[in-house]
C-alpha atoms as a PDB file:
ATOM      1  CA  UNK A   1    -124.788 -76.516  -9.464  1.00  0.00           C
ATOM      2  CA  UNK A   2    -122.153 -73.339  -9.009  1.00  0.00           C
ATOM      3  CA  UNK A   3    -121.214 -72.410  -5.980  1.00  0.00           C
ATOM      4  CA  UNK A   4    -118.903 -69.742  -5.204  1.00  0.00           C
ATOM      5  CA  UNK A   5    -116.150 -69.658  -2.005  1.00  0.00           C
ATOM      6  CA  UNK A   6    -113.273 -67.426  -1.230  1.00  0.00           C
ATOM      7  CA  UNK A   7    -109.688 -68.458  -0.719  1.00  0.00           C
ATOM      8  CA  UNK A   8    -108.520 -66.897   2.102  1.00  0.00           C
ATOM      9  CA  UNK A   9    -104.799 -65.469   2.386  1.00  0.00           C
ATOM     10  CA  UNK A  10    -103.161 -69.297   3.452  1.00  0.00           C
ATOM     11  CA  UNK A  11    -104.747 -70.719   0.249  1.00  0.00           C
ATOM     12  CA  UNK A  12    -107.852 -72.730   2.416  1.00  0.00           C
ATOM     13  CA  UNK A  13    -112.096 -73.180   1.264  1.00  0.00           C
ATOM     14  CA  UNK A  14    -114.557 -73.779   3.022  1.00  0.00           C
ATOM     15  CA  UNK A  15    -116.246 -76.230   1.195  1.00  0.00           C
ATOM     16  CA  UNK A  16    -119.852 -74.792   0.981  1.00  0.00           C
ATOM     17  CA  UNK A  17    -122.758 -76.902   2.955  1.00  0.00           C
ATOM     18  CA  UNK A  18    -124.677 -77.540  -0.504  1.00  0.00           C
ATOM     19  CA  UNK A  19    -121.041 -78.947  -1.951  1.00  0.00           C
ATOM     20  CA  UNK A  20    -120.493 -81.137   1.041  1.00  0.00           C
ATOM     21  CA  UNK A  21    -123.926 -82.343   1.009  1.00  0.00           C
ATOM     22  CA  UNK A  22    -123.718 -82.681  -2.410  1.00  0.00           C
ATOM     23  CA  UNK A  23    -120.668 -85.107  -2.380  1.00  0.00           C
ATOM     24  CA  UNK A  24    -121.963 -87.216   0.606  1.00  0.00           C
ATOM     25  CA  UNK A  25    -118.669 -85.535   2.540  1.00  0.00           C
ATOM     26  CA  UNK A  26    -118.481 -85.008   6.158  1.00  0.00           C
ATOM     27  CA  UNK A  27    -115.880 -84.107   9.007  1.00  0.00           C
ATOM     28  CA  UNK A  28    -112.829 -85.836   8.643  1.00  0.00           C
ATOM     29  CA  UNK A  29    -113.464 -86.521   5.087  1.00  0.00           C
ATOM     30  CA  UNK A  30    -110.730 -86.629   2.207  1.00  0.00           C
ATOM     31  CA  UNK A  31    -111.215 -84.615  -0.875  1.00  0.00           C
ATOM     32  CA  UNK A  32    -109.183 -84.550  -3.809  1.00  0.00           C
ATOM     33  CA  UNK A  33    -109.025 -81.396  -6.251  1.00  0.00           C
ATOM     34  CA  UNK A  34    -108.923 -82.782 -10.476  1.00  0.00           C
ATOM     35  CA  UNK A  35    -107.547 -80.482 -12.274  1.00  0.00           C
ATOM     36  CA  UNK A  36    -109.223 -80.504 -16.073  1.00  0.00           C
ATOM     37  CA  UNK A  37    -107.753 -77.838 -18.151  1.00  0.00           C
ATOM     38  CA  UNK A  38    -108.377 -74.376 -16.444  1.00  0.00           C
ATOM     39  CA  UNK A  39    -110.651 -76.181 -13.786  1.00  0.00           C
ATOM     40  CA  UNK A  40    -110.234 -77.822 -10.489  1.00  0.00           C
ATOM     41  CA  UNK A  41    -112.767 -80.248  -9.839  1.00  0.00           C
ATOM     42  CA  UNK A  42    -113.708 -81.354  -6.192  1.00  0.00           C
ATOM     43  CA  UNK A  43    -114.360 -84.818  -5.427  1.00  0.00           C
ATOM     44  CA  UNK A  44    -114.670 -87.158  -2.923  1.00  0.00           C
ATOM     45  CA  UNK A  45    -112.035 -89.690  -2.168  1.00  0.00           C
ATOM     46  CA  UNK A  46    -112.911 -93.030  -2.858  1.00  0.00           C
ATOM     47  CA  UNK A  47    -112.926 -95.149  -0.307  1.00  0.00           C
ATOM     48  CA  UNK A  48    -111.149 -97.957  -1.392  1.00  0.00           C
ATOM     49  CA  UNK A  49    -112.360-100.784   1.250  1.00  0.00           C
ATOM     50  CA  UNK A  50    -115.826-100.411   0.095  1.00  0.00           C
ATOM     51  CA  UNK A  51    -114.807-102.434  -3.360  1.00  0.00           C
ATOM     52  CA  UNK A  52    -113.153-105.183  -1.398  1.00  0.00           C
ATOM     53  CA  UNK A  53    -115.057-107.974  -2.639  1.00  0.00           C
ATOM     54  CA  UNK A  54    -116.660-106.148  -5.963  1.00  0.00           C
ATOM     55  CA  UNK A  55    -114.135-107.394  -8.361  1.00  0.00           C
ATOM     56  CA  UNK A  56    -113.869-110.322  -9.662  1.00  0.00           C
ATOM     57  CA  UNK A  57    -110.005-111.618  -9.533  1.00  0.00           C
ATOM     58  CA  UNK A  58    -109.613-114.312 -12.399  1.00  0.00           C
ATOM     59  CA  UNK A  59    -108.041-117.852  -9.938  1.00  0.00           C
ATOM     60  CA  UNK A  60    -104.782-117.573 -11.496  1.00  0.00           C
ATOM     61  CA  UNK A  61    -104.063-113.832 -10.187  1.00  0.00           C
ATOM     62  CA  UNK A  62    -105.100-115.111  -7.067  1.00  0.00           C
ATOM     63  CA  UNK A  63    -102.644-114.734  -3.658  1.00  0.00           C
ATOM     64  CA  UNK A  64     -99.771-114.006  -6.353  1.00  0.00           C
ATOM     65  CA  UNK A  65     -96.981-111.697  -3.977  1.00  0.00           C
ATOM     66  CA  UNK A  66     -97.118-108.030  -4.919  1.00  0.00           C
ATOM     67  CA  UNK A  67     -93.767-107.728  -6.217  1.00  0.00           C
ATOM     68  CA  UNK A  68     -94.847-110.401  -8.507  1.00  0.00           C
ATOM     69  CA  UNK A  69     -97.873-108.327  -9.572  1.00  0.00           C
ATOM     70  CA  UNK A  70     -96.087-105.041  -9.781  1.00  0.00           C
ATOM     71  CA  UNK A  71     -93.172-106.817 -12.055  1.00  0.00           C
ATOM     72  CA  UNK A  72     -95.859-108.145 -14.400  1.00  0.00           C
ATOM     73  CA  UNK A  73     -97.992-104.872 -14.745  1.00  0.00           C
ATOM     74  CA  UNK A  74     -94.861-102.916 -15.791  1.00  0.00           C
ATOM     75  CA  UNK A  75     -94.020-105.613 -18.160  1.00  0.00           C
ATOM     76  CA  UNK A  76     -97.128-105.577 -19.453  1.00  0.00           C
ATOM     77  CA  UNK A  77     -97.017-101.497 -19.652  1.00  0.00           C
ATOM     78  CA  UNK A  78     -93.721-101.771 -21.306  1.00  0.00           C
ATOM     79  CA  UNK A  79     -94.716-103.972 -23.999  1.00  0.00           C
ATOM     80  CA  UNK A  80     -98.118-101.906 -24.493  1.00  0.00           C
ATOM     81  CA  UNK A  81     -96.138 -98.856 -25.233  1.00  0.00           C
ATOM     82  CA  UNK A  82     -92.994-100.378 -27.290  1.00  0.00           C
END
């Protein structure tokens, strides 16, 4: 589906009714603009409380303090990329 809008002269779209529709988006909203190459792409913001409970968190990652977690992802990054 194309749809076409116009930026007006402070940069702002009105995201068309078919787009919004489209997307499941309504007032209040948040949108986030992709961009992929010479494109923007629109998309809904996930909303992140909807996966509580989706993912399966193996025991021993379980109730471990965040600075704990963040330490060991970086770790892990660091040893991925050396």
């Amino acid at each position: 589906m194309d749809v076409a809008a116009r930026v007006t002269s402070k940069g702002q779209v009105t995201v068309p009714k078919a787009v919004r529709e489209a997307l499941g988006v309504s007032d209040g909203d948040a949108i986030i603009f992709r961009i992929e190459g010479n494109r923007a792409v629109v998309a809904r913001t996930p909303d992140f409380l909807e996966l509580a409970g989706k993912l399966r968190i193996p025991a021993s990652k379980r109730n471990a303090a965040w600075d704990h977690v963040i330490k060991s992802a970086r770790a892990s990054r660091a040893a991925k990329n050396s």
